[in-house]
N, C-alpha and C. Protein backbone atom coordinates (compact mmCIF):
# COMPACT_ATOMS: atom_id res chain seq x y z
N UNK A 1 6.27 -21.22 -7.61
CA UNK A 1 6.53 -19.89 -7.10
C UNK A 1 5.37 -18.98 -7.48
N UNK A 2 4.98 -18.20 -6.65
CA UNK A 2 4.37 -17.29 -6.60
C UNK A 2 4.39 -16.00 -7.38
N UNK A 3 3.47 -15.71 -8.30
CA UNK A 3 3.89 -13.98 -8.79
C UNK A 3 3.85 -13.42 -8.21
N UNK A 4 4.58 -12.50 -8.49
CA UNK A 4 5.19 -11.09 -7.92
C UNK A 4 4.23 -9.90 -7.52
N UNK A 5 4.28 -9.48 -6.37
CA UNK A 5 3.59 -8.19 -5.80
C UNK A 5 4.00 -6.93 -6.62
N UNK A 6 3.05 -6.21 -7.23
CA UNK A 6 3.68 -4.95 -7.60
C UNK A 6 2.93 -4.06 -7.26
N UNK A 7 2.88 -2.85 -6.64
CA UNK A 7 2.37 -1.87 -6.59
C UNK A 7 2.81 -0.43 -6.40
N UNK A 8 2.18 0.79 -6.42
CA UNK A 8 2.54 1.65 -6.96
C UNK A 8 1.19 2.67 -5.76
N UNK A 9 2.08 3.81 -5.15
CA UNK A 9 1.69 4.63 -4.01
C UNK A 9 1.83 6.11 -4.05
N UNK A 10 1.05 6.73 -4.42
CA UNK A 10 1.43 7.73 -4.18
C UNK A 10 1.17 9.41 -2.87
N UNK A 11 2.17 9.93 -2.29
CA UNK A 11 2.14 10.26 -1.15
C UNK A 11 2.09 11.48 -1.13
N UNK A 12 1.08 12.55 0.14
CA UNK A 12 1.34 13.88 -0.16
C UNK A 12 2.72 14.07 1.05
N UNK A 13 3.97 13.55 0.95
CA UNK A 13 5.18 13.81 1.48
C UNK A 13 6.14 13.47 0.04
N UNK A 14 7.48 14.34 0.62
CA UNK A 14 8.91 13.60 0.51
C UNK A 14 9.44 12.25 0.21
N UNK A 15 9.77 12.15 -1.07
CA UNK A 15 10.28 10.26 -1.07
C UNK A 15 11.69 10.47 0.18
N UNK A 16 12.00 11.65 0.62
CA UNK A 16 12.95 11.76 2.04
C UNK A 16 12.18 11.25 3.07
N UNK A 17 11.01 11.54 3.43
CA UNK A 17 10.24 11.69 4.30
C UNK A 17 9.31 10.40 4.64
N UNK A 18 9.76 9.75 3.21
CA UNK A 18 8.56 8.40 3.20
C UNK A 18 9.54 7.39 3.52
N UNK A 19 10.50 7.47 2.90
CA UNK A 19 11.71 6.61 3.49
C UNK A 19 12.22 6.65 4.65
N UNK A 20 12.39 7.70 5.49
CA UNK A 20 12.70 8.05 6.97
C UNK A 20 11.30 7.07 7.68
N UNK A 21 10.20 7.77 7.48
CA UNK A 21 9.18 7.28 8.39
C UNK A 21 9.34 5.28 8.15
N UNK A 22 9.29 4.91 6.97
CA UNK A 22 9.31 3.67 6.53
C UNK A 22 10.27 2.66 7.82
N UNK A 23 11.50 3.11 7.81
CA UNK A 23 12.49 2.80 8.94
C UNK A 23 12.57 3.46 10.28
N UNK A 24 11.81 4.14 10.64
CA UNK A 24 12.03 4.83 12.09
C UNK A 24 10.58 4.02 12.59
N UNK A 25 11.15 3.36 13.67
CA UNK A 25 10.27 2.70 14.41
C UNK A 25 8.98 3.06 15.41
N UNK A 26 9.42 4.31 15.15
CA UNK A 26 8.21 5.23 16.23
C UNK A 26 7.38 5.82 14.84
N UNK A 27 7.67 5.99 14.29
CA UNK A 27 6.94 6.84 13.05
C UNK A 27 6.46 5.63 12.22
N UNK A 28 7.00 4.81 12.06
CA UNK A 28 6.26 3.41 11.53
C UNK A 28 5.35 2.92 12.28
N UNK A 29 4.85 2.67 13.21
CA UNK A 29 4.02 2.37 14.44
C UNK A 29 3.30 3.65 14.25
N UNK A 30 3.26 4.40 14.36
CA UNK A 30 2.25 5.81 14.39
C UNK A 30 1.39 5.20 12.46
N UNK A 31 2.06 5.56 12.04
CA UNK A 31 1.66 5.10 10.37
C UNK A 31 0.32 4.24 10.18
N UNK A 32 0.69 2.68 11.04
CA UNK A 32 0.27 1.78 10.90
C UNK A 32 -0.98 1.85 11.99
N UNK A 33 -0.26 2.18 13.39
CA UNK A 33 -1.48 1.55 14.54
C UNK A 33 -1.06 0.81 14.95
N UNK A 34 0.07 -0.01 14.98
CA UNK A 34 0.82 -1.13 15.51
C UNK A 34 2.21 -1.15 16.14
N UNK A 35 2.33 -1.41 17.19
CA UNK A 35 4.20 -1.67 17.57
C UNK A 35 5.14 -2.24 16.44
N UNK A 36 6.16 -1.82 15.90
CA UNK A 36 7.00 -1.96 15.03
C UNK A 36 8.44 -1.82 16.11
N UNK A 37 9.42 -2.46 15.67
CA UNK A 37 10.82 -2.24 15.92
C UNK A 37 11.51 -2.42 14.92
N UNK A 38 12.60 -1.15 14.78
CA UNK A 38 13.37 -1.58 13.21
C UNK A 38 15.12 -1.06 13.59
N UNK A 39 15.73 -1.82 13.04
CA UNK A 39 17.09 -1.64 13.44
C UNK A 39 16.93 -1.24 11.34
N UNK A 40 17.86 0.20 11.82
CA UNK A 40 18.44 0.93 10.10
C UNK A 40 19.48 0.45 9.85
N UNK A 41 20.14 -0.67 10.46
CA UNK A 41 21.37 -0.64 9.57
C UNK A 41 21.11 -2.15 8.98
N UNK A 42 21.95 -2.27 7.80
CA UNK A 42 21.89 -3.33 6.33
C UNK A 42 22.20 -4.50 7.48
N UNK A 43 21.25 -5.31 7.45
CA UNK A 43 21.84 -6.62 8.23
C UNK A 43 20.58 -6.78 9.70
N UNK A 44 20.34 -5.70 10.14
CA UNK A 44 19.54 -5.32 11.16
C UNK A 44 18.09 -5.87 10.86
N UNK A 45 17.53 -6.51 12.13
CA UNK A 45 16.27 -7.49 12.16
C UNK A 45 15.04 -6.41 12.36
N UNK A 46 13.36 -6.74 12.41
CA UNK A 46 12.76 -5.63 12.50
C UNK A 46 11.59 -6.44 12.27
N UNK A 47 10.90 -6.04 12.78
CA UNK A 47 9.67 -6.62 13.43
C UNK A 47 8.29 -5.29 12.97
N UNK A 48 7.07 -5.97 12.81
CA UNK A 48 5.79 -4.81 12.62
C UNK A 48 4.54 -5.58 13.42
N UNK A 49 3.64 -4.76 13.31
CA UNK A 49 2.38 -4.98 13.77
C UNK A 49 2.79 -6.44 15.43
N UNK A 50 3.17 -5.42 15.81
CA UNK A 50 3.69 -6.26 17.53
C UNK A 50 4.02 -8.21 16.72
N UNK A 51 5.14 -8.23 15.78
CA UNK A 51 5.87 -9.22 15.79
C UNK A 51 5.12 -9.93 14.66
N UNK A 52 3.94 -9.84 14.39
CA UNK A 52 3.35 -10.43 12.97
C UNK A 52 3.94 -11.02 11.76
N UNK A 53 4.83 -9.55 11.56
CA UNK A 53 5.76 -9.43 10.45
C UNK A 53 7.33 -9.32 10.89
N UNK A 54 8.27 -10.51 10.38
CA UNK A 54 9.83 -9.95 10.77
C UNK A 54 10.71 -10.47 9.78
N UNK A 55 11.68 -9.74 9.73
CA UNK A 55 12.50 -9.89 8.96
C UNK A 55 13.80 -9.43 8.75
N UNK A 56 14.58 -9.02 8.14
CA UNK A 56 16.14 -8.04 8.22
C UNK A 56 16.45 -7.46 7.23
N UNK A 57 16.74 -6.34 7.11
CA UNK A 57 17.35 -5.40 6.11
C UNK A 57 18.23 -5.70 5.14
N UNK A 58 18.36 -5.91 4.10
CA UNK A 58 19.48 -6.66 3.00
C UNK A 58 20.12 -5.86 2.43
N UNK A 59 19.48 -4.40 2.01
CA UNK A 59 20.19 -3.10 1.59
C UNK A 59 19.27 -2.28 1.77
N UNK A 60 19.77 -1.15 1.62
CA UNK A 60 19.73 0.47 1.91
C UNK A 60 20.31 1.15 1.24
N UNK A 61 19.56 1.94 0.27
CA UNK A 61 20.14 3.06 -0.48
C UNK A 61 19.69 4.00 0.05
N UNK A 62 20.50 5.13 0.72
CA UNK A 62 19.81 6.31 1.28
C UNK A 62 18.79 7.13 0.46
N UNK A 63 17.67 7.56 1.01
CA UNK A 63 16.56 7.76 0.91
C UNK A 63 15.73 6.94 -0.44
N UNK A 64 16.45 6.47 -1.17
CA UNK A 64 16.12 6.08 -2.43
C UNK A 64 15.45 4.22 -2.42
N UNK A 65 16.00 3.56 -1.55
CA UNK A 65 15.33 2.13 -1.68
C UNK A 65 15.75 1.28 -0.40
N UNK A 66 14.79 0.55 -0.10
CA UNK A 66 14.93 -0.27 1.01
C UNK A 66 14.91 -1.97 0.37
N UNK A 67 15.51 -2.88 0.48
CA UNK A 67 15.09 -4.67 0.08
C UNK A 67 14.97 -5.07 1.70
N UNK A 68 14.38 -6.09 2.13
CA UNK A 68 14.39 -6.78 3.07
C UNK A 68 13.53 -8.03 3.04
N UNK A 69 14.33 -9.18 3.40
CA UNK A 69 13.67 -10.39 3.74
C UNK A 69 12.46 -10.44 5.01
N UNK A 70 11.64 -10.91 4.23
CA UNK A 70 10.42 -10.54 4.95
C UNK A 70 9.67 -11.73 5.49
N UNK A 71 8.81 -11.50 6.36
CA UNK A 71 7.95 -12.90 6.47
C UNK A 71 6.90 -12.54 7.67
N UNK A 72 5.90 -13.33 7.67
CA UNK A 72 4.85 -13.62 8.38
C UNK A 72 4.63 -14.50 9.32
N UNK A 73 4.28 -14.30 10.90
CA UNK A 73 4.31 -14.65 11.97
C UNK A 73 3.67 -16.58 11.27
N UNK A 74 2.47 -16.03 10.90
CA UNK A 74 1.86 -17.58 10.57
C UNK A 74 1.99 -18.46 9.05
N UNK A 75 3.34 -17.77 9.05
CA UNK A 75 3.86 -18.68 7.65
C UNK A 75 4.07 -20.44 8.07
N UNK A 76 4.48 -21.30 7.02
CA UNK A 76 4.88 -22.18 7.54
C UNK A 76 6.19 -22.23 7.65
N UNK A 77 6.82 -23.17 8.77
CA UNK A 77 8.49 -22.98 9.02
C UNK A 77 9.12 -23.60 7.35
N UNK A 78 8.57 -24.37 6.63
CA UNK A 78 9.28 -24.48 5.30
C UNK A 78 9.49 -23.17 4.23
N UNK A 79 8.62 -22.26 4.49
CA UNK A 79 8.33 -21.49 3.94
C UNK A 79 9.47 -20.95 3.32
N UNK A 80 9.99 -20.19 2.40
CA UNK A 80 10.82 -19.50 2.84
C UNK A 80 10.46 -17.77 2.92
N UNK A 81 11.87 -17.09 3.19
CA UNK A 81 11.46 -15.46 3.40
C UNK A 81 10.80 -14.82 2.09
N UNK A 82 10.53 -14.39 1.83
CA UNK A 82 9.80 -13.44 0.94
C UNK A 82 11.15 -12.34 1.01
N UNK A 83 11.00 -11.73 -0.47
CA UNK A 83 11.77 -10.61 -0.42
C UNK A 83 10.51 -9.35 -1.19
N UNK A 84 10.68 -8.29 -0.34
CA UNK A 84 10.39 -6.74 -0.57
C UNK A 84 11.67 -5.67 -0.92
N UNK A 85 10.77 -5.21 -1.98
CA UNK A 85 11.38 -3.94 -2.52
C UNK A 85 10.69 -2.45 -2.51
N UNK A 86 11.23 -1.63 -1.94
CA UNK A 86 10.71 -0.47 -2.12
C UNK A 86 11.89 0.47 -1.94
N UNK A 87 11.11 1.25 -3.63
CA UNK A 87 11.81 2.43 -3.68
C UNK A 87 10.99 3.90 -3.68
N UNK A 88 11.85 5.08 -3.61
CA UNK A 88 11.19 5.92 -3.35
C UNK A 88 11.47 7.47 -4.33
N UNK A 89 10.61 7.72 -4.70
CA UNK A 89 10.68 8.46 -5.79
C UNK A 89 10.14 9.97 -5.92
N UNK A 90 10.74 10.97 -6.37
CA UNK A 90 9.42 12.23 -6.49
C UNK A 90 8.67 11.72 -7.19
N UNK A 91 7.23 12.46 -7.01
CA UNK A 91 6.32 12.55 -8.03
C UNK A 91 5.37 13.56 -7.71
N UNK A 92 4.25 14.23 -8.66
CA UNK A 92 3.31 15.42 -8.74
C UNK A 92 2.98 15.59 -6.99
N UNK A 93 3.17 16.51 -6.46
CA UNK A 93 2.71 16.64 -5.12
C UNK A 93 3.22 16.23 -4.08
N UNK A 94 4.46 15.45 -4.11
CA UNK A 94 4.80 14.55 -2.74
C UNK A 94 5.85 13.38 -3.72
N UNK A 95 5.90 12.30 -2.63
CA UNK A 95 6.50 10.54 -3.34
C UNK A 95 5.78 9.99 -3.81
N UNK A 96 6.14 9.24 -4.22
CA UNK A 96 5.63 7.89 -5.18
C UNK A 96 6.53 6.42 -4.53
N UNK A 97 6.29 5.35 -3.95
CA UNK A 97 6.74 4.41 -3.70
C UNK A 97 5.98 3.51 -4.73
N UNK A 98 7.29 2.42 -5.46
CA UNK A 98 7.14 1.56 -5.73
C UNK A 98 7.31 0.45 -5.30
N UNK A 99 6.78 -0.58 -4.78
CA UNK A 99 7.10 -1.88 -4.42
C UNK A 99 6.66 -3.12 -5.30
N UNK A 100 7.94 -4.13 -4.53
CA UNK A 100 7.79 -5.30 -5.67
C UNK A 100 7.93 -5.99 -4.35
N UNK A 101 7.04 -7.08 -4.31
CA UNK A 101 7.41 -8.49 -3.18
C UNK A 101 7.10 -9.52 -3.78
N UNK A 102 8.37 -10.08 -3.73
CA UNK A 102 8.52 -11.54 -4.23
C UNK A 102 8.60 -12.51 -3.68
N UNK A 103 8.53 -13.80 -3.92
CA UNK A 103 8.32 -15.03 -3.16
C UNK A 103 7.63 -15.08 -1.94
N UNK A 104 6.42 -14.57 -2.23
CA UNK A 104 5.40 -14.98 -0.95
C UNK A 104 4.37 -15.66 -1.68
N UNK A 105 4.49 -16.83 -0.11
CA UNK A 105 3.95 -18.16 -0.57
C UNK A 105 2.53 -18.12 -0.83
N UNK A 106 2.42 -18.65 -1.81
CA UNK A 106 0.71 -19.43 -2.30
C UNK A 106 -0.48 -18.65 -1.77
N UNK A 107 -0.66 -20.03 -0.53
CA UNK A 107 -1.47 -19.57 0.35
C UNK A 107 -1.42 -18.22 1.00
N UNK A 108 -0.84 -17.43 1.24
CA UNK A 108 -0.89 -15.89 2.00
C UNK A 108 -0.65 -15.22 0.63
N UNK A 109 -0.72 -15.37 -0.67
CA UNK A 109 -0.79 -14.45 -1.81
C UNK A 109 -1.64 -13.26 -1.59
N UNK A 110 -2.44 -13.69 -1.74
CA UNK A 110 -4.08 -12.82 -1.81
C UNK A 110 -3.92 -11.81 -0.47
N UNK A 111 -3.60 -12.42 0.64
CA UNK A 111 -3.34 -11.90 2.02
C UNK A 111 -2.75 -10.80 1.97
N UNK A 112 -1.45 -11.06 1.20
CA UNK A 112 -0.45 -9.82 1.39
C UNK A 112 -0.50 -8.78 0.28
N UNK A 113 -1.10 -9.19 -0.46
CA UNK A 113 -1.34 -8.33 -1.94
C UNK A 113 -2.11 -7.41 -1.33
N UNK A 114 -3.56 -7.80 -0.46
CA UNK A 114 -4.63 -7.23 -0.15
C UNK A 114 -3.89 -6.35 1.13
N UNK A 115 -3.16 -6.91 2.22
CA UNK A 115 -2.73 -6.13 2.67
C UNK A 115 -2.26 -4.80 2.62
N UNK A 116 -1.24 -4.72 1.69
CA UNK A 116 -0.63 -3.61 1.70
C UNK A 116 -0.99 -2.31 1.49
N UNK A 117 -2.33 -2.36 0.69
CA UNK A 117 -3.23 -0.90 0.44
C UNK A 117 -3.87 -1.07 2.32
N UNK A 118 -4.31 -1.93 2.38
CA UNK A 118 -6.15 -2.15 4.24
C UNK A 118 -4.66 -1.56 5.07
N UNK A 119 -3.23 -2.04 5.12
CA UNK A 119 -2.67 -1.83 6.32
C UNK A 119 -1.33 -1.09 6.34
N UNK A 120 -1.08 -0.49 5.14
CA UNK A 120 -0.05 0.50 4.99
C UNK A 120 -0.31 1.58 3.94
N UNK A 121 -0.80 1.39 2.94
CA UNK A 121 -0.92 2.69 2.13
C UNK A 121 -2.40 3.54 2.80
N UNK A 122 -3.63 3.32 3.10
CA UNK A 122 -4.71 3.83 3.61
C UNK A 122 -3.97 4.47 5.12
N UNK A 123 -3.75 3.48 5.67
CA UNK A 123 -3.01 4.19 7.07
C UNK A 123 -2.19 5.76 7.16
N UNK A 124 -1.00 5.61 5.87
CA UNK A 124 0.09 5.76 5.75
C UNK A 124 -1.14 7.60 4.68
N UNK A 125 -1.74 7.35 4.28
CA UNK A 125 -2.32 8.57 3.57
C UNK A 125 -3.02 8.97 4.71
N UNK A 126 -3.83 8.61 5.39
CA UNK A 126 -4.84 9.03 6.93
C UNK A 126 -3.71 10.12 7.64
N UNK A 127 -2.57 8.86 7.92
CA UNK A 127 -1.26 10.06 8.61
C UNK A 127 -0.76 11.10 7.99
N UNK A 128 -0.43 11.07 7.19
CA UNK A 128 0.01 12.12 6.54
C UNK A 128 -1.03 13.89 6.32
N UNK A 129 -2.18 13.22 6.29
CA UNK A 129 -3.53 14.02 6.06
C UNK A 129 -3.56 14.92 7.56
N UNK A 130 -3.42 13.96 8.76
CA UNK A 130 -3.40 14.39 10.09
C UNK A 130 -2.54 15.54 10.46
N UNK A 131 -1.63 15.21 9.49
CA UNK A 131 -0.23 16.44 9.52
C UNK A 131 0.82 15.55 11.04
């Protein structure tokens, strides 16, 4: 098994505001640059970067934390899902998101570690800056 993703974000918005956009599928797609579809309710499937990434919602704490089984278009079918955590927090100026992703495999380690600043936190600060 793979160690654990941890990282740590901080936003000039709302941990309300970071969590809304996080799950609203039009505002997630604006964020990123990519087609996203996301069903909000616990159980609900959801898709990013036009199908790359999919997975389903496992819980929902209102505004406060999202888990979801996650995974990658070019995983292998043995693979299994990866789980993500993010929660959402005040902090000096805006939120603070913490995330933890676990069990992502081996080979796409480096991938998704590196990801998450190149294709959601840089994005996700650009937007916000835009107003």
């Amino acid at each position: 098994m793979s160690k654990a993703i941890q990282q740590t974000v901080f936003l000039k918005a709302s941990p309300s505001e970071l969590f809304d956009s996080f799950l609203d599928s039009r505002r997630h797609s604006a964020i990123t640059g990519a087609p996203a579809k996301i069903n909000r309710r616990i159980g609900g499937s959801f898709t990013a970067f036009g199908g790359e990434l999919r997975g389903r919602t496992l819980l929902i704490l209102p505004k406060r934390m999202v888990v979801q089984a996650w995974r990658s278009r070019h995983w292998k079918a043995s693979d299994a899902d990866s789980i993500l955590v993010l929660s959402f927090d005040k902090a000096p100026g805006g939120g603070r998101i913490d995330l933890v992703h676990v069990n992502v495999p081996q080979h796409d380690h480096r991938g998704v570690t590196e990801g998450w600043p190149l294709y959601y936190w840089r994005p996700w600060k650009d937007y916000l800056a835009r107003g």
